[in-house]
Protein backbone atom coordinates (compact mmCIF):
# COMPACT_ATOMS: atom_id res chain seq x y z
CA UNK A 1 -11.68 36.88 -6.59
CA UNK A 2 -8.53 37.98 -4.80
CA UNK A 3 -10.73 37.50 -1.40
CA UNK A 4 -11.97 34.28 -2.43
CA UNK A 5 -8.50 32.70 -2.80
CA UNK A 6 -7.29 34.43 0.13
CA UNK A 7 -10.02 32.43 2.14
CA UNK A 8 -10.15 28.83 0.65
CA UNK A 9 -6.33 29.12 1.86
CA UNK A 10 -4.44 25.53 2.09
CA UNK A 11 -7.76 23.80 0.56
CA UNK A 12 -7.62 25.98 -2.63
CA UNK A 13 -5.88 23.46 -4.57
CA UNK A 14 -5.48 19.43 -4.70
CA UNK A 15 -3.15 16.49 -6.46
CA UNK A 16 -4.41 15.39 -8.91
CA UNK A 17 -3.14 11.52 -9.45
CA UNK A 18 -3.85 11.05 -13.30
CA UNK A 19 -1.38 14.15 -14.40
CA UNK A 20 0.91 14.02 -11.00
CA UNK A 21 0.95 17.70 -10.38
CA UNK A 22 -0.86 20.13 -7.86
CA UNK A 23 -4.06 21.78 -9.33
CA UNK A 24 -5.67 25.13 -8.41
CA UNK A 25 -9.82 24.59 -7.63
CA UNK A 26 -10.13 28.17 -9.22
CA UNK A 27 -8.16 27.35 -12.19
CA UNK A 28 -10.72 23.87 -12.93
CA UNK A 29 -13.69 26.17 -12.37
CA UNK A 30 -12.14 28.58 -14.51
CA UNK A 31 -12.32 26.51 -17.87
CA UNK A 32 -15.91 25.67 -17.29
CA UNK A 33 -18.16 27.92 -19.98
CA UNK A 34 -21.18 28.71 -17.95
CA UNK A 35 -21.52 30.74 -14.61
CA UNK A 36 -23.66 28.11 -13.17
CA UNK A 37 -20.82 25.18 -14.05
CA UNK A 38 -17.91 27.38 -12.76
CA UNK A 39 -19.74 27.81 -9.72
CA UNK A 40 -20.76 24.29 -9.10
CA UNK A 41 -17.15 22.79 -10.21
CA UNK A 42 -15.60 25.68 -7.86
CA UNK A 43 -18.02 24.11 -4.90
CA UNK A 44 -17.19 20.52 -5.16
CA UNK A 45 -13.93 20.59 -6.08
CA UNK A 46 -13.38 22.89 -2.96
CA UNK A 47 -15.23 20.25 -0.71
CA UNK A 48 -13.15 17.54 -2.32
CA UNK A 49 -10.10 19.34 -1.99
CA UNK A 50 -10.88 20.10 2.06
CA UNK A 51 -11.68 16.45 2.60
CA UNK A 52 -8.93 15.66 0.97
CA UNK A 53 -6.68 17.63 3.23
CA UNK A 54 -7.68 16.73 6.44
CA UNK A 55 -7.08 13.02 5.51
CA UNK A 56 -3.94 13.44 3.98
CA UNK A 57 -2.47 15.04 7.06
CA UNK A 58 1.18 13.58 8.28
CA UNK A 59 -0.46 12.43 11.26
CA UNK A 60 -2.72 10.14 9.62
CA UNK A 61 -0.17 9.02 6.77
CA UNK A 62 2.47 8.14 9.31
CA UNK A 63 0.35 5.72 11.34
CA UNK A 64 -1.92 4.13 8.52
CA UNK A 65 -0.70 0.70 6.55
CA UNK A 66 -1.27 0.26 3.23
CA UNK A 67 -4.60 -1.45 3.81
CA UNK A 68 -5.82 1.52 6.27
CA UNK A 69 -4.98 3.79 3.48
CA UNK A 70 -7.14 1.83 0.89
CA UNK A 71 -9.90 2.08 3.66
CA UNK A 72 -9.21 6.04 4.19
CA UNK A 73 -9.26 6.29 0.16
CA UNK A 74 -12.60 4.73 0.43
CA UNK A 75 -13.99 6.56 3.29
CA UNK A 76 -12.71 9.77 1.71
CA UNK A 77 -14.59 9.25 -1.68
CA UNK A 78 -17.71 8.81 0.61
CA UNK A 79 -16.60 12.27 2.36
CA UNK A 80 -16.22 14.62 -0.97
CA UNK A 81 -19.73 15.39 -1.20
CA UNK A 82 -20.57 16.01 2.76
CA UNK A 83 -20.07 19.32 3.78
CA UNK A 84 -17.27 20.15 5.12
CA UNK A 85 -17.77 21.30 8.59
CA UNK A 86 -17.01 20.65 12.41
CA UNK A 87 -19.89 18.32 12.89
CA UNK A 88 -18.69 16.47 10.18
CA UNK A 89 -15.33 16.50 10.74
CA UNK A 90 -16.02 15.37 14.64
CA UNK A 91 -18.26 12.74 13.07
CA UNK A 92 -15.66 11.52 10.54
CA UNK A 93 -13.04 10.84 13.41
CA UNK A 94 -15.93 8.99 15.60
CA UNK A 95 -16.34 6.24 12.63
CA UNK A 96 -12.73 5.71 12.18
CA UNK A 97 -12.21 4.78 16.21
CA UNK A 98 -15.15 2.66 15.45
CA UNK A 99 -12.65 1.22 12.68
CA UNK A 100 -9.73 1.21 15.17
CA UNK A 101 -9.50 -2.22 16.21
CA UNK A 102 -10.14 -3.46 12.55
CA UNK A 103 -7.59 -1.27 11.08
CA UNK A 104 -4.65 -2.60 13.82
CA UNK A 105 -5.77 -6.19 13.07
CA UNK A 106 -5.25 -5.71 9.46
CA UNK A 107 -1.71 -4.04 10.31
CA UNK A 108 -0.43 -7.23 11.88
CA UNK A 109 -1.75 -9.64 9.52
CA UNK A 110 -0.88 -7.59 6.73
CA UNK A 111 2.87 -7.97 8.07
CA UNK A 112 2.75 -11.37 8.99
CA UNK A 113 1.72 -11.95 5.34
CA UNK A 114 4.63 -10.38 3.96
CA UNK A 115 6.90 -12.01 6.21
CA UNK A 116 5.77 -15.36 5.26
CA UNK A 117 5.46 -14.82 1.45
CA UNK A 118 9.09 -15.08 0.35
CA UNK A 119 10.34 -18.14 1.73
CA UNK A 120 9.44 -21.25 2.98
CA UNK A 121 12.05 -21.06 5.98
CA UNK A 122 10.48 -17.59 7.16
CA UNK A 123 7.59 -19.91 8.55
CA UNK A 124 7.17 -22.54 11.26
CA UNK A 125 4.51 -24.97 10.88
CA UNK A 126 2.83 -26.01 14.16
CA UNK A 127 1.91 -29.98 14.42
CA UNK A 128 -1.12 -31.47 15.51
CA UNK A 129 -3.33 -28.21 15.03
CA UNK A 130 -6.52 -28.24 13.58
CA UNK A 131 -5.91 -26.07 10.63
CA UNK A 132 -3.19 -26.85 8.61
CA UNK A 133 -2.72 -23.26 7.89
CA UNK A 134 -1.57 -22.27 11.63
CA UNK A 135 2.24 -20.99 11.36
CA UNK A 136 4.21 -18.78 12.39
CA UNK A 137 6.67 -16.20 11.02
CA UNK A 138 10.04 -17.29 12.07
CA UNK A 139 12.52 -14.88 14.24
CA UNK A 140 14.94 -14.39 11.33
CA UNK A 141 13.30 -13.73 8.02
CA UNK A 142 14.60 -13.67 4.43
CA UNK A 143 12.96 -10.72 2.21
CA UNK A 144 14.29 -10.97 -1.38
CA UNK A 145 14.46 -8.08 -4.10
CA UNK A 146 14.53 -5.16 -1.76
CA UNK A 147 17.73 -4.51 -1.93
CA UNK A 148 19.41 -3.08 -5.32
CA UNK A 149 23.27 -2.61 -5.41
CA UNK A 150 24.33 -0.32 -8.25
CA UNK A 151 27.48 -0.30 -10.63
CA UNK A 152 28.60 2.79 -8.49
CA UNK A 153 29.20 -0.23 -5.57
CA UNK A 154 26.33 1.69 -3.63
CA UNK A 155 23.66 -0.33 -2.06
CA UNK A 156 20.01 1.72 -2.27
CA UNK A 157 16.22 0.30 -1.37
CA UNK A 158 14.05 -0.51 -3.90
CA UNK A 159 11.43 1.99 -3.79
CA UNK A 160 8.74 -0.07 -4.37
CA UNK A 161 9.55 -1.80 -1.08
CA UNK A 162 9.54 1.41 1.35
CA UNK A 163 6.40 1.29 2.65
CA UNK A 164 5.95 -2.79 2.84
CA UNK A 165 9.04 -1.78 5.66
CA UNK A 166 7.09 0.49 7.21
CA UNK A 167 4.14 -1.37 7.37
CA UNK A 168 5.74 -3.99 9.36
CA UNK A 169 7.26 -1.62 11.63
CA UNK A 170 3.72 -0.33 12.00
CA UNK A 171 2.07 -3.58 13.07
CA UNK A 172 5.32 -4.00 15.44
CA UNK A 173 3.68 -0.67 16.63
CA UNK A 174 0.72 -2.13 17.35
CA UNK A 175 2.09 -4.96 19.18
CA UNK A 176 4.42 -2.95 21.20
CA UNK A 177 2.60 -0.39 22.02
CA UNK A 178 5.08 2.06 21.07
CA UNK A 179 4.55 5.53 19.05
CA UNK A 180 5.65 5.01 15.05
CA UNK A 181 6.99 8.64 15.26
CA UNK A 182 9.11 7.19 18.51
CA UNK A 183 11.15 4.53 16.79
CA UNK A 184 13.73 3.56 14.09
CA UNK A 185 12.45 1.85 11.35
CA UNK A 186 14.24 -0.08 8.97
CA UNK A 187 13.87 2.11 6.22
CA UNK A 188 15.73 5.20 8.46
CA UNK A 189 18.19 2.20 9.60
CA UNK A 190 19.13 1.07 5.84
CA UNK A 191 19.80 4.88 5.08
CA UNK A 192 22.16 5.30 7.67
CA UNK A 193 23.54 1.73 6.59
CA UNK A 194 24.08 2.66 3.26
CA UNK A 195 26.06 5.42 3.53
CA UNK A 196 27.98 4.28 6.50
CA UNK A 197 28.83 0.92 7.44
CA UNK A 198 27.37 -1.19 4.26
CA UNK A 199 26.27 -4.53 4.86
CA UNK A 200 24.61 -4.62 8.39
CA UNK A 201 22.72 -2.22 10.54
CA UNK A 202 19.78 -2.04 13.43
CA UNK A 203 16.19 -0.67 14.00
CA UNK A 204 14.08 -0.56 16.91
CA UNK A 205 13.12 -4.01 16.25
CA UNK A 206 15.17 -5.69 13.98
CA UNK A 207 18.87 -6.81 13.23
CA UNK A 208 19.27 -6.29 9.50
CA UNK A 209 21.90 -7.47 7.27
CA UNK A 210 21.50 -7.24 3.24
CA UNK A 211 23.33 -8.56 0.35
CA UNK A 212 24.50 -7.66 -3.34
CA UNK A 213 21.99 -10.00 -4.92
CA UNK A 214 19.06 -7.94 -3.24
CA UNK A 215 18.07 -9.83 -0.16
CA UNK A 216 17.46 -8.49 2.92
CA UNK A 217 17.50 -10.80 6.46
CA UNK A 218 15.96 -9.03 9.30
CA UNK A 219 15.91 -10.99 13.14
CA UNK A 220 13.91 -10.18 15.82
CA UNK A 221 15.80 -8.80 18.24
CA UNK A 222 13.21 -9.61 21.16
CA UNK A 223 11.99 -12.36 21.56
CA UNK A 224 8.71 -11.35 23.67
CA UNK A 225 7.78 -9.39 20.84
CA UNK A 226 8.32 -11.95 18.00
CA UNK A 227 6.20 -14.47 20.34
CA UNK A 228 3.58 -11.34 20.78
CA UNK A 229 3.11 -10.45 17.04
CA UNK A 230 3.27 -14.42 16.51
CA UNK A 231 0.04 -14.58 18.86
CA UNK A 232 -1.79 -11.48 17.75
CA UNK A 233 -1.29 -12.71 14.05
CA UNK A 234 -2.60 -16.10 14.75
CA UNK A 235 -5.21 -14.46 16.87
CA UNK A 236 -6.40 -12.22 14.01
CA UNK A 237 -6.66 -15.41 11.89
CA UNK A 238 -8.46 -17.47 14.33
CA UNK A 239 -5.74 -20.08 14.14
CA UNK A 240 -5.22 -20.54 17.99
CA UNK A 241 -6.67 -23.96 19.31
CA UNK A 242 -8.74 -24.59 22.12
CA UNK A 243 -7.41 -23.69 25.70
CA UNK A 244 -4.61 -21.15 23.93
């Protein structure tokens, strides 16, 4: 036993969502009555757990948008019963570059959505075009209820908001062609903000100012880029007309 759990190493236990807490694979196996259903929970859950690992590495998580995630979540319920080896592994990293232009598509339109969704002066409509849907995001935008000031006079993020931040610095990413683990986001900015000059600060892309009554106004600060993610938005949506 003692050899066992020496060798399943980092993949001996997983997270299990439903209770919130870290799980040992030997422990599962270990409530099961019969041999042959310790043995078989022990097996899968190991797989599982292995799987599990590999996508939930730093490396991936730091890069992926919400929607990639969903997608990895997905692709990593298909994974659980494959075994778990380096022709599989090798072969599970071939099909998501086969996913890599999908899953930077959906990282830019999944930003432009949320920049848009709050207000109707974050977008600029664009006459004469043949869809009536074809705007853009504007260079400042307004982003209510991410913000929360407390009775202590502190100013904090709302948590639920952290990674919708992220995810737009990650489709700036994209558009940039810059490493996420390179820049500043606005998340790291607001931090700093918060505890030292309250009311304003700056990211790699943005200009941020935020208020007591939760709203947070972030500006491009270059231009070339807010014209580039305007394109590769309206690009992804097959909103640019003829000759564009």
């Amino acid at each position: 036993r003692q050899d066992v759990l020496r060798y399943i190493g980092p993949f001996g236990s997983y997270y299990d969502d439903e209770h919130g807490k870290s799980v040992s694979v030997m422990d599962v196996a270990d409530e099961k009555q019969s041999p042959k259903d310790r043995h078989n929970t022990f097996v899968a859950l190991l797989q599982e757990s292995a799987w599990t690992k590999i996508l939930s590495h730093p490396g991936f998580q730091a890069i992926l948008t919400e929607r990639a995630r969903n997608m990895m979540k997905e692709f990593r319920a298909r994974q659980k019963r494959v075994d778990f080896n380096e022709a599989n592994i090798k072969a599970m990293f071939e099909a998501l570059m086969l996913k890599k232009d999908e899953i930077m598509t959906g990282a830019v339109l999944d930003a432009f959505d949320t920049m848009t969704a709050y207000h109707e002066d974050n977008r600029v409509y664009f006459e004469g075009w043949k869809s009536n849907k074809a705007w853009k995001v504007s260079r400042k935008v307004v982003l209510p209820y991410y913000i929360d000031h407390w009775s202590t006079g502190t100013f904090h993020l709302d948590y639920r908001r952290l990674e919708s931040l992220n995810d737009i610095d990650r489709a700036m990413c994209v558009v940039s062609k810059r490493a996420y683990n390179d820049i500043t986001t606005m998340p790291q900015a607001l931090e700093t903000s918060f505890r030292n000059h309250p009311g304003w600060s700056e990211s790699t892309f943005f200009e941020l100012r935020y208020y007591k009554k939760g709203t947070l106004h972030i500006k491009f600060k270059d231009e070339t880029l807010w014209n580039d993610f305007n394109l590769a938005a309206a690009r992804g949506r097959n909103w640019l007309p003829p000759g564009e």
